[in-house]
C-alpha atoms as a PDB file:
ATOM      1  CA  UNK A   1     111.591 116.473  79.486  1.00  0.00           C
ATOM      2  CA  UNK A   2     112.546 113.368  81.750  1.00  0.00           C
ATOM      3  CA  UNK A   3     115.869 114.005  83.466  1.00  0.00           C
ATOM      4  CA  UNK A   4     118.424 111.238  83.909  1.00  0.00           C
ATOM      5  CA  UNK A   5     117.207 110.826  87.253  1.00  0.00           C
ATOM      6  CA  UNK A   6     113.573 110.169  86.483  1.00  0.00           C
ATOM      7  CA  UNK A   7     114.832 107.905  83.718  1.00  0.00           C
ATOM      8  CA  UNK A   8     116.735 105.800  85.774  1.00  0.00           C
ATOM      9  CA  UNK A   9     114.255 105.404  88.636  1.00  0.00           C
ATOM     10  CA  UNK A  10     111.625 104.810  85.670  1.00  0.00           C
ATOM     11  CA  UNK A  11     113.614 102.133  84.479  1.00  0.00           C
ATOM     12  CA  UNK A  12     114.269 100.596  87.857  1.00  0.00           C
ATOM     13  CA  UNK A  13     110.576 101.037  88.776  1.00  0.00           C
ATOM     14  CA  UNK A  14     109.709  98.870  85.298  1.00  0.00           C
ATOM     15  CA  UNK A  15     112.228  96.495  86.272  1.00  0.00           C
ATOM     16  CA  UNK A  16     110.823  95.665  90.138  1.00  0.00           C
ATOM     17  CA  UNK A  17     107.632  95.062  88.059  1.00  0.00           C
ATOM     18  CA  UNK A  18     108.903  92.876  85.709  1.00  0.00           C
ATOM     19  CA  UNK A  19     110.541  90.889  88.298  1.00  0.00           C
ATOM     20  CA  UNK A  20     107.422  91.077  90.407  1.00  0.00           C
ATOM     21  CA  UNK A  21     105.062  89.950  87.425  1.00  0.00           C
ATOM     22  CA  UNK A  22     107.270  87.147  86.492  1.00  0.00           C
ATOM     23  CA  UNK A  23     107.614  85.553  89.558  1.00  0.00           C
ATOM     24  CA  UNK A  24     103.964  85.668  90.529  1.00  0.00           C
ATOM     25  CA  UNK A  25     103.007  84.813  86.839  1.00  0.00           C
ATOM     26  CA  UNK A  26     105.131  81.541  87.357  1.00  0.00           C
ATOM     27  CA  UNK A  27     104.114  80.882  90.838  1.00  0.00           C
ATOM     28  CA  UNK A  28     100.166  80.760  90.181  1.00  0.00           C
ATOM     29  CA  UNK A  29      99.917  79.728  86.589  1.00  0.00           C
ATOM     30  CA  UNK A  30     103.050  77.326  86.190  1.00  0.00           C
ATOM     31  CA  UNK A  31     103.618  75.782  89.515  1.00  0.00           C
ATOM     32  CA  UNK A  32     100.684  73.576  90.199  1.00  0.00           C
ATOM     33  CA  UNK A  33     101.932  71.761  86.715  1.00  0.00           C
ATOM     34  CA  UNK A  34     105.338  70.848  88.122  1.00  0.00           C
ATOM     35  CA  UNK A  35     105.623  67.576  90.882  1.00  0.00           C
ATOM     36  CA  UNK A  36     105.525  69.024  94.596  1.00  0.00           C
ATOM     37  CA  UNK A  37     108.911  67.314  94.929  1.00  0.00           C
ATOM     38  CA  UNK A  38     110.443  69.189  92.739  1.00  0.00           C
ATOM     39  CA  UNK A  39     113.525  71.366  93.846  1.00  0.00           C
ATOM     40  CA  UNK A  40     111.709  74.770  92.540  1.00  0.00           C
ATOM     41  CA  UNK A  41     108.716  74.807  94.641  1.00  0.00           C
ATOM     42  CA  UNK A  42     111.413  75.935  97.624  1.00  0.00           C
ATOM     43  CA  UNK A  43     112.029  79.532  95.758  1.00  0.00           C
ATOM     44  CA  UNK A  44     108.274  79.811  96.033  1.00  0.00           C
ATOM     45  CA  UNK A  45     105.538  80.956  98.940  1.00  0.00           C
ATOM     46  CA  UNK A  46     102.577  78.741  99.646  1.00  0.00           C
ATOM     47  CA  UNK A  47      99.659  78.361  97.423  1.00  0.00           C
ATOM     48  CA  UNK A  48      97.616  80.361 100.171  1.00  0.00           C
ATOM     49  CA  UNK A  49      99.274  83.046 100.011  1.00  0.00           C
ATOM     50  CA  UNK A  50      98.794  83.456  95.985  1.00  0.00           C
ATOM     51  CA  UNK A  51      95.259  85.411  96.858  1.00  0.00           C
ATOM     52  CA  UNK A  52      96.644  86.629 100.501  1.00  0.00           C
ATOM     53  CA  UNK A  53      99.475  89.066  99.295  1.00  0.00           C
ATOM     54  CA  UNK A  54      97.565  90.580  96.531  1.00  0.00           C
ATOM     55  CA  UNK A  55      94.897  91.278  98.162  1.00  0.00           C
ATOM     56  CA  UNK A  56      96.598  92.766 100.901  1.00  0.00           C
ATOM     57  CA  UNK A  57      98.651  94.820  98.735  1.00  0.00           C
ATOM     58  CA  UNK A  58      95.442  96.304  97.072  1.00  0.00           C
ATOM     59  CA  UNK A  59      94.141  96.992 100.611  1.00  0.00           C
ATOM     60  CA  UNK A  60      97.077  98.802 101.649  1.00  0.00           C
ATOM     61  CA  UNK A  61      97.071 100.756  98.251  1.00  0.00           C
ATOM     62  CA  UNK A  62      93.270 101.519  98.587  1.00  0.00           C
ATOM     63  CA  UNK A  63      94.317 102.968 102.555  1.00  0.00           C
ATOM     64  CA  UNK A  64      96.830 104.930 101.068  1.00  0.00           C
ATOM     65  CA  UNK A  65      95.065 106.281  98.104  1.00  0.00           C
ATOM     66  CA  UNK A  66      91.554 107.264 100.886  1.00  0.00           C
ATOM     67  CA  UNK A  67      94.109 108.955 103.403  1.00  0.00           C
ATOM     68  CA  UNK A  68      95.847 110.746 100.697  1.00  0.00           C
ATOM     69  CA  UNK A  69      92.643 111.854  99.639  1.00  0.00           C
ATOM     70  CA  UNK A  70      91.272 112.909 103.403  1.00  0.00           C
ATOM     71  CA  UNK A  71      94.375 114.948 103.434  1.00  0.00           C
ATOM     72  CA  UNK A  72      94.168 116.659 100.515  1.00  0.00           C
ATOM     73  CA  UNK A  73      90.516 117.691 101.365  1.00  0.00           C
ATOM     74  CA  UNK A  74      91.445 118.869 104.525  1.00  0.00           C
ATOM     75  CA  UNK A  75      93.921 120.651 103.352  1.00  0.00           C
ATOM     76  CA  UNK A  76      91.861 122.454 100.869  1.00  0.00           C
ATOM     77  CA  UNK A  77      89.267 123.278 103.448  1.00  0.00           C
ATOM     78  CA  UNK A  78      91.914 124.533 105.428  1.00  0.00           C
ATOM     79  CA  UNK A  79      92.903 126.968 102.689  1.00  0.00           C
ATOM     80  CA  UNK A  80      89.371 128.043 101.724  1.00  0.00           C
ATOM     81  CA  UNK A  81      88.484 128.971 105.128  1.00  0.00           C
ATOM     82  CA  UNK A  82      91.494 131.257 105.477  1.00  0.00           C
ATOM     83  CA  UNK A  83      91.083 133.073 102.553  1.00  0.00           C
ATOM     84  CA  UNK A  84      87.135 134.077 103.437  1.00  0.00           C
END
């Protein structure tokens, strides 16, 4: 069972998301329909940077996935050659 904790940082995790989502969701698929003049496109990044910042967040993500992995390997060798 989920404690109040992990509920709470659940829900606060779902909410960065949904904040995240949205604001991407209207920055790539609404905003080229709306004048370039228009006060809005101030809240928003460049176009460019609509490919740049996901793809650097999957690079970063696939870094820390391959040196989590490393280390767990490592780790596990570590513990297999102690106990021969």
């Amino acid at each position: 069972m989920a404690t109040g904790t992990d509920q709470v940082v659940g829900l606060g995790l779902v909410a960065v998301s949904l904040v995240i989502f949205t604001y991407y969701t209207a920055w790539v698929i609404l905003l080229p329909f709306i004048d370039s003049q228009h006060v809005i496109h101030k809240y928003f990044l460049p176009r460019a940077y609509a490919v740049a910042v996901p793809l650097a967040a999957g690079l970063l993500l696939l870094l820390f996935v391959g040196v989590f992995i490393i280390y767990v390997l490592l780790k596990n060798q570590k513990v297999t050659k102690k106990t021969q």
